[in-house]
PDB file of N, CA and C in Angstrom:
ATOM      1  N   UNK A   1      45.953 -20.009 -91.168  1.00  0.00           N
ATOM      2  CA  UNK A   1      46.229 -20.607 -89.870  1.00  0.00           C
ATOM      3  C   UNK A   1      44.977 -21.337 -89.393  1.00  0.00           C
ATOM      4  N   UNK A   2      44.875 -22.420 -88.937  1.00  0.00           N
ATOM      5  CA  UNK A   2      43.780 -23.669 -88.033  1.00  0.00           C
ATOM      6  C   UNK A   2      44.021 -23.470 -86.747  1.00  0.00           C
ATOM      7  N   UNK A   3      43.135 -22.870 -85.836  1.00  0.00           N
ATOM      8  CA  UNK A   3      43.289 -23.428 -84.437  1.00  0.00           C
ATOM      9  C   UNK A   3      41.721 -24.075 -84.202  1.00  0.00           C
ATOM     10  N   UNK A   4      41.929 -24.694 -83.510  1.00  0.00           N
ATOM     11  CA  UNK A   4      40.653 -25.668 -83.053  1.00  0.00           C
ATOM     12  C   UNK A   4      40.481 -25.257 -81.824  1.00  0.00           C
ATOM     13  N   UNK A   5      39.215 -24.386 -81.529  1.00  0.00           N
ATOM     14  CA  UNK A   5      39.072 -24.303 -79.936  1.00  0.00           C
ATOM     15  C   UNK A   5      37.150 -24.887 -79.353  1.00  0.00           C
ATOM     16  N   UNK A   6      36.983 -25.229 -78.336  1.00  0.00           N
ATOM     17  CA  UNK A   6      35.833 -25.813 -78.087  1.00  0.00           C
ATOM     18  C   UNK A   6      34.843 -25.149 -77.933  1.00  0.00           C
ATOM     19  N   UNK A   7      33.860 -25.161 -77.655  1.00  0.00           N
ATOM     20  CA  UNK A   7      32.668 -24.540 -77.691  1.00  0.00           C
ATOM     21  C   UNK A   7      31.242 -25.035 -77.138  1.00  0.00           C
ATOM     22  N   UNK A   8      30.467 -24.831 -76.785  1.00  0.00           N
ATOM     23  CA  UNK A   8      29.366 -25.335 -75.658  1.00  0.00           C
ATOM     24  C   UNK A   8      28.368 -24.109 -76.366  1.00  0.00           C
ATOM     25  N   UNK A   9      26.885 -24.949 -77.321  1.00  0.00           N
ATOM     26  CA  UNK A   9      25.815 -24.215 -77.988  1.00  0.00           C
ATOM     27  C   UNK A   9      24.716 -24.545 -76.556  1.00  0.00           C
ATOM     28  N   UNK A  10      24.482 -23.461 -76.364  1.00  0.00           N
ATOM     29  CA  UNK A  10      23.350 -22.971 -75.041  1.00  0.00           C
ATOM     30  C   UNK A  10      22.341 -21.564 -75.673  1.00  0.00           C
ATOM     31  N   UNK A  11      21.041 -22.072 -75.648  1.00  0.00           N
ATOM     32  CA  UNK A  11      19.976 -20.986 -75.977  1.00  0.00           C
ATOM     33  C   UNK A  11      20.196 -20.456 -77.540  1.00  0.00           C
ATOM     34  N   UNK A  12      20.587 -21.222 -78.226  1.00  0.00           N
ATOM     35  CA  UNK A  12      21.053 -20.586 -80.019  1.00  0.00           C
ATOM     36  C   UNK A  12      22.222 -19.979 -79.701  1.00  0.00           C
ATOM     37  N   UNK A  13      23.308 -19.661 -78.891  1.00  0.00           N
ATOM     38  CA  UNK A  13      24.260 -19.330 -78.964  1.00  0.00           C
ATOM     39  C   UNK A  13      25.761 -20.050 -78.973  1.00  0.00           C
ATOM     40  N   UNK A  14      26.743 -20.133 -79.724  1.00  0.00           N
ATOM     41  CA  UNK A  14      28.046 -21.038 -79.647  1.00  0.00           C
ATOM     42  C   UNK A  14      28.858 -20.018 -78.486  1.00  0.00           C
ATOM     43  N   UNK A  15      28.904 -20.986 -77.334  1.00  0.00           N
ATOM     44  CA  UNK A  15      29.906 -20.182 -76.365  1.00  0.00           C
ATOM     45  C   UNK A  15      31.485 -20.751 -76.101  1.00  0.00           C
ATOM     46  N   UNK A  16      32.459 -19.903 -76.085  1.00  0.00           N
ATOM     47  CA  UNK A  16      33.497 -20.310 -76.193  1.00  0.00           C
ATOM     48  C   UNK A  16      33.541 -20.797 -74.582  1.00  0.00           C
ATOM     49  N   UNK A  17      34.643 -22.283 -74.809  1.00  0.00           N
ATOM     50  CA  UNK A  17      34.994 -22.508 -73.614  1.00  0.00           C
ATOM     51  C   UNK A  17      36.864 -22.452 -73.571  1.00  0.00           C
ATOM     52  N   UNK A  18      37.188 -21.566 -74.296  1.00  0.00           N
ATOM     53  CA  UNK A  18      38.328 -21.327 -73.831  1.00  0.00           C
ATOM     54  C   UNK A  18      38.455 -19.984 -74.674  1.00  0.00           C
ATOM     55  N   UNK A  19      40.088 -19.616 -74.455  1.00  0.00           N
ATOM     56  CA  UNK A  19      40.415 -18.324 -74.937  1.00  0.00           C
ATOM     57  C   UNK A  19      40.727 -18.545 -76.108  1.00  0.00           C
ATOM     58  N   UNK A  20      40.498 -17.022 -76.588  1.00  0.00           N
ATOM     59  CA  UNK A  20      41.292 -16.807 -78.676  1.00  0.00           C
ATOM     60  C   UNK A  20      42.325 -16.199 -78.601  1.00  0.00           C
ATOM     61  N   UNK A  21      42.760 -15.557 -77.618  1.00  0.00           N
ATOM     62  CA  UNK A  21      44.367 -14.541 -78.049  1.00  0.00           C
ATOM     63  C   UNK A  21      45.291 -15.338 -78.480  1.00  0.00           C
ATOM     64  N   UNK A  22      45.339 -16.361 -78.472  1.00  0.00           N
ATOM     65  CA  UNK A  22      46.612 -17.135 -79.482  1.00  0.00           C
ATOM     66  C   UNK A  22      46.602 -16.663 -80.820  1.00  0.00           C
ATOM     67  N   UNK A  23      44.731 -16.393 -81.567  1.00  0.00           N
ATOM     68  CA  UNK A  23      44.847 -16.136 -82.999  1.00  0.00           C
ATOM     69  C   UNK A  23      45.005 -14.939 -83.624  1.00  0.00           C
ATOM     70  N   UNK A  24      45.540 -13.862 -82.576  1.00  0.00           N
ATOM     71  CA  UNK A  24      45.727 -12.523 -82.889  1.00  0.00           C
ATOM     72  C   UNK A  24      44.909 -12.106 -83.995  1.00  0.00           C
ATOM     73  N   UNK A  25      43.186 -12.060 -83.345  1.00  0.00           N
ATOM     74  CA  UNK A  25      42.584 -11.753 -84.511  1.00  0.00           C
ATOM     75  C   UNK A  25      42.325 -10.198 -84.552  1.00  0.00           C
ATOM     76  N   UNK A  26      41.900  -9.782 -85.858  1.00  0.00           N
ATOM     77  CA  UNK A  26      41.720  -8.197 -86.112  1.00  0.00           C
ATOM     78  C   UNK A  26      40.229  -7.478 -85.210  1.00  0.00           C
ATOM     79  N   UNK A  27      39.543  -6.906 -85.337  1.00  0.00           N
ATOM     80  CA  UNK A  27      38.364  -6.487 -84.771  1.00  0.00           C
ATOM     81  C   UNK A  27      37.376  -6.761 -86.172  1.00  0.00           C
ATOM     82  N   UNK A  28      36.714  -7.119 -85.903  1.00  0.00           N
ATOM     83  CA  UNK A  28      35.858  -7.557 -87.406  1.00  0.00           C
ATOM     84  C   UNK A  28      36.364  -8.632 -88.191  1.00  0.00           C
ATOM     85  N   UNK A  29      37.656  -9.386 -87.848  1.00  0.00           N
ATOM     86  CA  UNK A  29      37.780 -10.464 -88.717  1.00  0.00           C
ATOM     87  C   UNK A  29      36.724 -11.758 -89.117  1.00  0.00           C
ATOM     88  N   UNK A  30      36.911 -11.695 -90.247  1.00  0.00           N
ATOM     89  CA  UNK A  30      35.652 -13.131 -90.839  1.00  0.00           C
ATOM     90  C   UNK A  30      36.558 -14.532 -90.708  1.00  0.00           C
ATOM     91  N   UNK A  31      35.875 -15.696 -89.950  1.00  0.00           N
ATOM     92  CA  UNK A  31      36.423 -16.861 -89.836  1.00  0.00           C
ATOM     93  C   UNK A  31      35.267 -17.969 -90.245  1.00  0.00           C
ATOM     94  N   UNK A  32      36.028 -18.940 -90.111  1.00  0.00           N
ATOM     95  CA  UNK A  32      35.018 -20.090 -90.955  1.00  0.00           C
ATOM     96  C   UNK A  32      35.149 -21.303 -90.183  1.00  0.00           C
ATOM     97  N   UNK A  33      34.357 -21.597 -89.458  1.00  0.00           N
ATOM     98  CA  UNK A  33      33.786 -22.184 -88.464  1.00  0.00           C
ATOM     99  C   UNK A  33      33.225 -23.678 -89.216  1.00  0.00           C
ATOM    100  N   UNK A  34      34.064 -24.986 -88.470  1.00  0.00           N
ATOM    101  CA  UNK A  34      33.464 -26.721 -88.934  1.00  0.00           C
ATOM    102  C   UNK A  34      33.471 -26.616 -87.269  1.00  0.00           C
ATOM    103  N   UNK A  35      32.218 -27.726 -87.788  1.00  0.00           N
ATOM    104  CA  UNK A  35      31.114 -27.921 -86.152  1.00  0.00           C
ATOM    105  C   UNK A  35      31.097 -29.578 -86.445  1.00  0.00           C
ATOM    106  N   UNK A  36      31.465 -30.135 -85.203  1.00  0.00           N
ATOM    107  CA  UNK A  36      31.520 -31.633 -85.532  1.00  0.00           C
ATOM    108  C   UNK A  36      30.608 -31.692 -83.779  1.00  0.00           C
ATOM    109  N   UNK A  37      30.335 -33.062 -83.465  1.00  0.00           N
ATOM    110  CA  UNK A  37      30.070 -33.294 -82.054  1.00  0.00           C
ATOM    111  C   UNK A  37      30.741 -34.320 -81.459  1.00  0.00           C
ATOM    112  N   UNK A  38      30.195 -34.017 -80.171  1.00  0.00           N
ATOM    113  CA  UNK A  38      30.943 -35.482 -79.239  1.00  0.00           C
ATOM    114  C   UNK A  38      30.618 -36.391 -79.300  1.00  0.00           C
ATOM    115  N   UNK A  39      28.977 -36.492 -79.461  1.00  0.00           N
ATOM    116  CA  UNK A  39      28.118 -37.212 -79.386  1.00  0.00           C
ATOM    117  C   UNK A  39      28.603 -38.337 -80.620  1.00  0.00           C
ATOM    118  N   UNK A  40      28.200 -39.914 -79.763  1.00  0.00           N
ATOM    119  CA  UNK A  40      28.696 -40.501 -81.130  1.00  0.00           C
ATOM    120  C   UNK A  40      27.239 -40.922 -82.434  1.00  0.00           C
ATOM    121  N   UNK A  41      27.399 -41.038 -83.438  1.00  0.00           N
ATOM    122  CA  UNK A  41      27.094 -41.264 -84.358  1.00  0.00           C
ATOM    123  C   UNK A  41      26.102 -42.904 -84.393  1.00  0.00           C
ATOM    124  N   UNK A  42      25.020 -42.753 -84.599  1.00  0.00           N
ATOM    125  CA  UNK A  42      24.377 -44.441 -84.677  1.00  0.00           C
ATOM    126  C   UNK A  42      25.255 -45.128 -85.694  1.00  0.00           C
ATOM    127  N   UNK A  43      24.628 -46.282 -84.962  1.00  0.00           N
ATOM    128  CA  UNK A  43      25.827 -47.362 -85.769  1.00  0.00           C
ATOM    129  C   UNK A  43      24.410 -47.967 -86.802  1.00  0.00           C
ATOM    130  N   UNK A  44      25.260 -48.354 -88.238  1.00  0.00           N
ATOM    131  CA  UNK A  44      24.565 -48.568 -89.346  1.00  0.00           C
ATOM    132  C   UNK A  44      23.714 -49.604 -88.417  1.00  0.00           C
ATOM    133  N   UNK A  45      24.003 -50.756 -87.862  1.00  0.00           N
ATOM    134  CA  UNK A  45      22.923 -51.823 -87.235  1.00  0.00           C
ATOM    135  C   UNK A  45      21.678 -51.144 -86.940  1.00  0.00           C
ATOM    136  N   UNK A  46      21.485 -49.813 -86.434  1.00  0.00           N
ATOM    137  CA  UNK A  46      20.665 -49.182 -85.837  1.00  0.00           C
ATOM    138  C   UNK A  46      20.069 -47.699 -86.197  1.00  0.00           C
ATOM    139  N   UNK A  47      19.463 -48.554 -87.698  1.00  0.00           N
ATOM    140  CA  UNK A  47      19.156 -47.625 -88.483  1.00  0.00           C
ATOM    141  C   UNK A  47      17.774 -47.323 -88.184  1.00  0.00           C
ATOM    142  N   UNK A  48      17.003 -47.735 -88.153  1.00  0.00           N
ATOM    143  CA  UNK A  48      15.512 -47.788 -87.538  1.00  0.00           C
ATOM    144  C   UNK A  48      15.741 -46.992 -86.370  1.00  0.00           C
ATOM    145  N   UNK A  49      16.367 -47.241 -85.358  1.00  0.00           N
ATOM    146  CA  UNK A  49      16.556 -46.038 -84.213  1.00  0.00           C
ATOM    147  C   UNK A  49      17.071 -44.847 -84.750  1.00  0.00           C
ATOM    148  N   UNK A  50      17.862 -44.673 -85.730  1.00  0.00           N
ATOM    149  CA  UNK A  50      18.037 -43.436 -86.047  1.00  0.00           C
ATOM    150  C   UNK A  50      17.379 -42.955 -86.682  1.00  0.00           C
ATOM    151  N   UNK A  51      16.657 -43.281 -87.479  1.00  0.00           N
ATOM    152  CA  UNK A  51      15.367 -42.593 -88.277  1.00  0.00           C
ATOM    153  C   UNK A  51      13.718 -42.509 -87.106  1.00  0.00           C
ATOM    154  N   UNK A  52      13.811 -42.535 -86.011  1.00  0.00           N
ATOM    155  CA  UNK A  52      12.716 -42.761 -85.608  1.00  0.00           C
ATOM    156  C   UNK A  52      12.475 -41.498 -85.168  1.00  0.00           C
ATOM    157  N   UNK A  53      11.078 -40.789 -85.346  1.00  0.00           N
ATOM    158  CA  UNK A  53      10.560 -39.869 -85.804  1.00  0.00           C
ATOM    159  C   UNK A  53      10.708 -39.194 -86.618  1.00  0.00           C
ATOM    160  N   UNK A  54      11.524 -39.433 -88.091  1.00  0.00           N
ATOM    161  CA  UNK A  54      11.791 -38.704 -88.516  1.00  0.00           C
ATOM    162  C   UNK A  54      10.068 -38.371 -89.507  1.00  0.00           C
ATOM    163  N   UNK A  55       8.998 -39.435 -89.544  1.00  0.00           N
ATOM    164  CA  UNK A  55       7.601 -39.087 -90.161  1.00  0.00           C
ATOM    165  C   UNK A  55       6.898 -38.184 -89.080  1.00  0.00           C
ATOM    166  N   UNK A  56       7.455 -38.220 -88.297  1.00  0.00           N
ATOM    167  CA  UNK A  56       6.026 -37.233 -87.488  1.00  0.00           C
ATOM    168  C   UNK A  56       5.448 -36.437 -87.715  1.00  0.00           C
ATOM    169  N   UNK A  57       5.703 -35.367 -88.497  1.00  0.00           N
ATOM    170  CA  UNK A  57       5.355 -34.717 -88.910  1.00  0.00           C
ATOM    171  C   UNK A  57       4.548 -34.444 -90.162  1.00  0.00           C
ATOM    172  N   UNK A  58       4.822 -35.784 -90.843  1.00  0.00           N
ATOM    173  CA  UNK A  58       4.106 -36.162 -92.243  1.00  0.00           C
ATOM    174  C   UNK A  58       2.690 -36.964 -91.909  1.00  0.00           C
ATOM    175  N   UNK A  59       2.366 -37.653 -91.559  1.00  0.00           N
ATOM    176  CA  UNK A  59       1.450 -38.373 -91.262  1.00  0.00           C
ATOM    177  C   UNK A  59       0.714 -38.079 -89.744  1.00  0.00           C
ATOM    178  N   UNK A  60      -0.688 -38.141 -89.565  1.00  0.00           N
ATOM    179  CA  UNK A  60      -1.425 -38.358 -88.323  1.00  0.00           C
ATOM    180  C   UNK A  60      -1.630 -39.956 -88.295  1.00  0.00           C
ATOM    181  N   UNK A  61      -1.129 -40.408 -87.267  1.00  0.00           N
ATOM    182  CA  UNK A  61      -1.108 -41.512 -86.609  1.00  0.00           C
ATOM    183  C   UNK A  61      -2.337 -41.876 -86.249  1.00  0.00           C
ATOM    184  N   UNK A  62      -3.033 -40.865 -85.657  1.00  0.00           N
ATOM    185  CA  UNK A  62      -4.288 -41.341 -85.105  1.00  0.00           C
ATOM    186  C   UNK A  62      -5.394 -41.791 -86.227  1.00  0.00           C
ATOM    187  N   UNK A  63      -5.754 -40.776 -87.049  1.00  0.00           N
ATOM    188  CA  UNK A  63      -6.192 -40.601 -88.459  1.00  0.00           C
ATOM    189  C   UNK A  63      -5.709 -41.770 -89.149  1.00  0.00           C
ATOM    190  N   UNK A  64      -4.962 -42.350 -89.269  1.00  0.00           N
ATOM    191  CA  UNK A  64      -4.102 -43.191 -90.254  1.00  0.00           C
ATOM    192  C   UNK A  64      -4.926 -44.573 -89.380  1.00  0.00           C
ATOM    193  N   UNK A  65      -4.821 -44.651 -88.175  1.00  0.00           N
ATOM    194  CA  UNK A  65      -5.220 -45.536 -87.257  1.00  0.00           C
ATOM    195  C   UNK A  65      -6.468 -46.241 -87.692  1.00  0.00           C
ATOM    196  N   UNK A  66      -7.841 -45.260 -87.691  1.00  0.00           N
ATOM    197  CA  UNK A  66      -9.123 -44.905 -87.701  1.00  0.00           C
ATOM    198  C   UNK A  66      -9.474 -45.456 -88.962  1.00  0.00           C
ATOM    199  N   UNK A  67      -8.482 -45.041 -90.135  1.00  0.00           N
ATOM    200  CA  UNK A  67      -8.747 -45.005 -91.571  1.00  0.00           C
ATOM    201  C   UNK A  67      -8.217 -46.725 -92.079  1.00  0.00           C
ATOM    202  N   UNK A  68      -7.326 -47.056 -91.111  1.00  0.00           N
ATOM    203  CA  UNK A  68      -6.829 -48.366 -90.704  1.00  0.00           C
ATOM    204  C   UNK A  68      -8.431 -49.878 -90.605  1.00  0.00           C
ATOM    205  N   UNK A  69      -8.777 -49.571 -88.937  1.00  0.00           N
ATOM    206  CA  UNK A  69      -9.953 -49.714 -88.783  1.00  0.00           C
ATOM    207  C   UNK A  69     -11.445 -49.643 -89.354  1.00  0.00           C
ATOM    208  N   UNK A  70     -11.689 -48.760 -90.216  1.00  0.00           N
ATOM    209  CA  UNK A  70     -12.749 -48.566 -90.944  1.00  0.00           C
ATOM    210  C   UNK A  70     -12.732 -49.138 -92.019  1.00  0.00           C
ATOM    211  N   UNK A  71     -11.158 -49.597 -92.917  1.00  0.00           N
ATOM    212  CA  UNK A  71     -11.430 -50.573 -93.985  1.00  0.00           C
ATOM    213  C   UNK A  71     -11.777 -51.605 -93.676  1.00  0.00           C
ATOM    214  N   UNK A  72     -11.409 -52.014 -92.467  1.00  0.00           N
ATOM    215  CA  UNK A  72     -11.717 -53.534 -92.215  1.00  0.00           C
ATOM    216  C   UNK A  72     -12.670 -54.084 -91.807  1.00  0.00           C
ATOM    217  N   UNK A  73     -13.777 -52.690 -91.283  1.00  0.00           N
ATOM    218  CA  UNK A  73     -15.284 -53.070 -91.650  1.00  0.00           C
ATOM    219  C   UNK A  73     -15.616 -53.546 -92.524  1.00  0.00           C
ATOM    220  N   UNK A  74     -15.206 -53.604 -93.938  1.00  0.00           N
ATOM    221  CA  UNK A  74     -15.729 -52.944 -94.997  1.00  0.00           C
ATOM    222  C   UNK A  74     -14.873 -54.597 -95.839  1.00  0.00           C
ATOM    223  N   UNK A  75     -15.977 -55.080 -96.647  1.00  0.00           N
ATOM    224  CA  UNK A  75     -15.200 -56.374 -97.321  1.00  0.00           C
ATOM    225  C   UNK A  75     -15.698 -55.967 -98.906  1.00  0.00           C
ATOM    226  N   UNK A  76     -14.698 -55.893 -99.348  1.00  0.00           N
ATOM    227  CA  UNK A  76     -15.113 -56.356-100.611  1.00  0.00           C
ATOM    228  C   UNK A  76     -14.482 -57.427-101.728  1.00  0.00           C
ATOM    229  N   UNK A  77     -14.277 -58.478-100.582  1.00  0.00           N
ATOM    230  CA  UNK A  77     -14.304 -60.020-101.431  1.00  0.00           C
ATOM    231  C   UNK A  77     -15.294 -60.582-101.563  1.00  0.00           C
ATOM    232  N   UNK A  78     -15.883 -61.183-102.725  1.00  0.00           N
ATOM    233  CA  UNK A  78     -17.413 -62.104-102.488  1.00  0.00           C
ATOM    234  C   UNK A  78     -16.996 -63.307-101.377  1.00  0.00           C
ATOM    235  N   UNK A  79     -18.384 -63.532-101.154  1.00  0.00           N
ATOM    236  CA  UNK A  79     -18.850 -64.476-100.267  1.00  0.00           C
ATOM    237  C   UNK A  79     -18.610 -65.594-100.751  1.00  0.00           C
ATOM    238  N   UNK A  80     -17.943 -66.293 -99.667  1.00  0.00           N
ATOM    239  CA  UNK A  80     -17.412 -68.127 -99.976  1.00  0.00           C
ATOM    240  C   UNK A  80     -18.692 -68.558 -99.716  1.00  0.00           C
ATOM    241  N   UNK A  81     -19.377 -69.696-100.765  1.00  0.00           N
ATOM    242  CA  UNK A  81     -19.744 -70.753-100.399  1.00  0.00           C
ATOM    243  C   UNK A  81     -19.588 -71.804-100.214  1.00  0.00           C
ATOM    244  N   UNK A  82     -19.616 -72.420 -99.190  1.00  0.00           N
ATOM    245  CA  UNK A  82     -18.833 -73.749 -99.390  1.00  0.00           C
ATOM    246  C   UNK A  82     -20.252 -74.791 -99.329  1.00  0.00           C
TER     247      UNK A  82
END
């Protein structure tokens, strides 16, 4: 049997927002739970917004910045003479 009932996740917990006695369930019964959202989905155009932050955690920005800056002190093409 499928019933679909809604649910509202607050503090790590899935809280029901309606009743189960329709599914005459047992005391201890095991069920199997698909979790979809309301929320809609980025649209392929707006792929860059959907990936954004997904490096944060890989890279220091600032560091990367610095390390940015300090090559460009730094030449190592010879000198034009003209």
């Amino acid at each position: 049997m499928t019933k679909r009932v809604r649910v509202r996740y607050r503090r790590g917990v899935l809280e029901l927002l309606g009743p189960l006695e329709t599914l005459a369930l047992e005391e201890g019964a095991e069920l199997t739970v698909e979790l979809s959202t309301t929320e809609p989905t980025p649209a392929v155009s707006d792929a860059t917004a959907a990936t954004a932050g997904a490096w944060e955690m890989l890279l220091d920005g600032e560091a990367f910045e610095q390390e940015i800056y300090a090559k460009r002190l730094h030449s190592n093409r010879p000198e034009v003479n003209l």
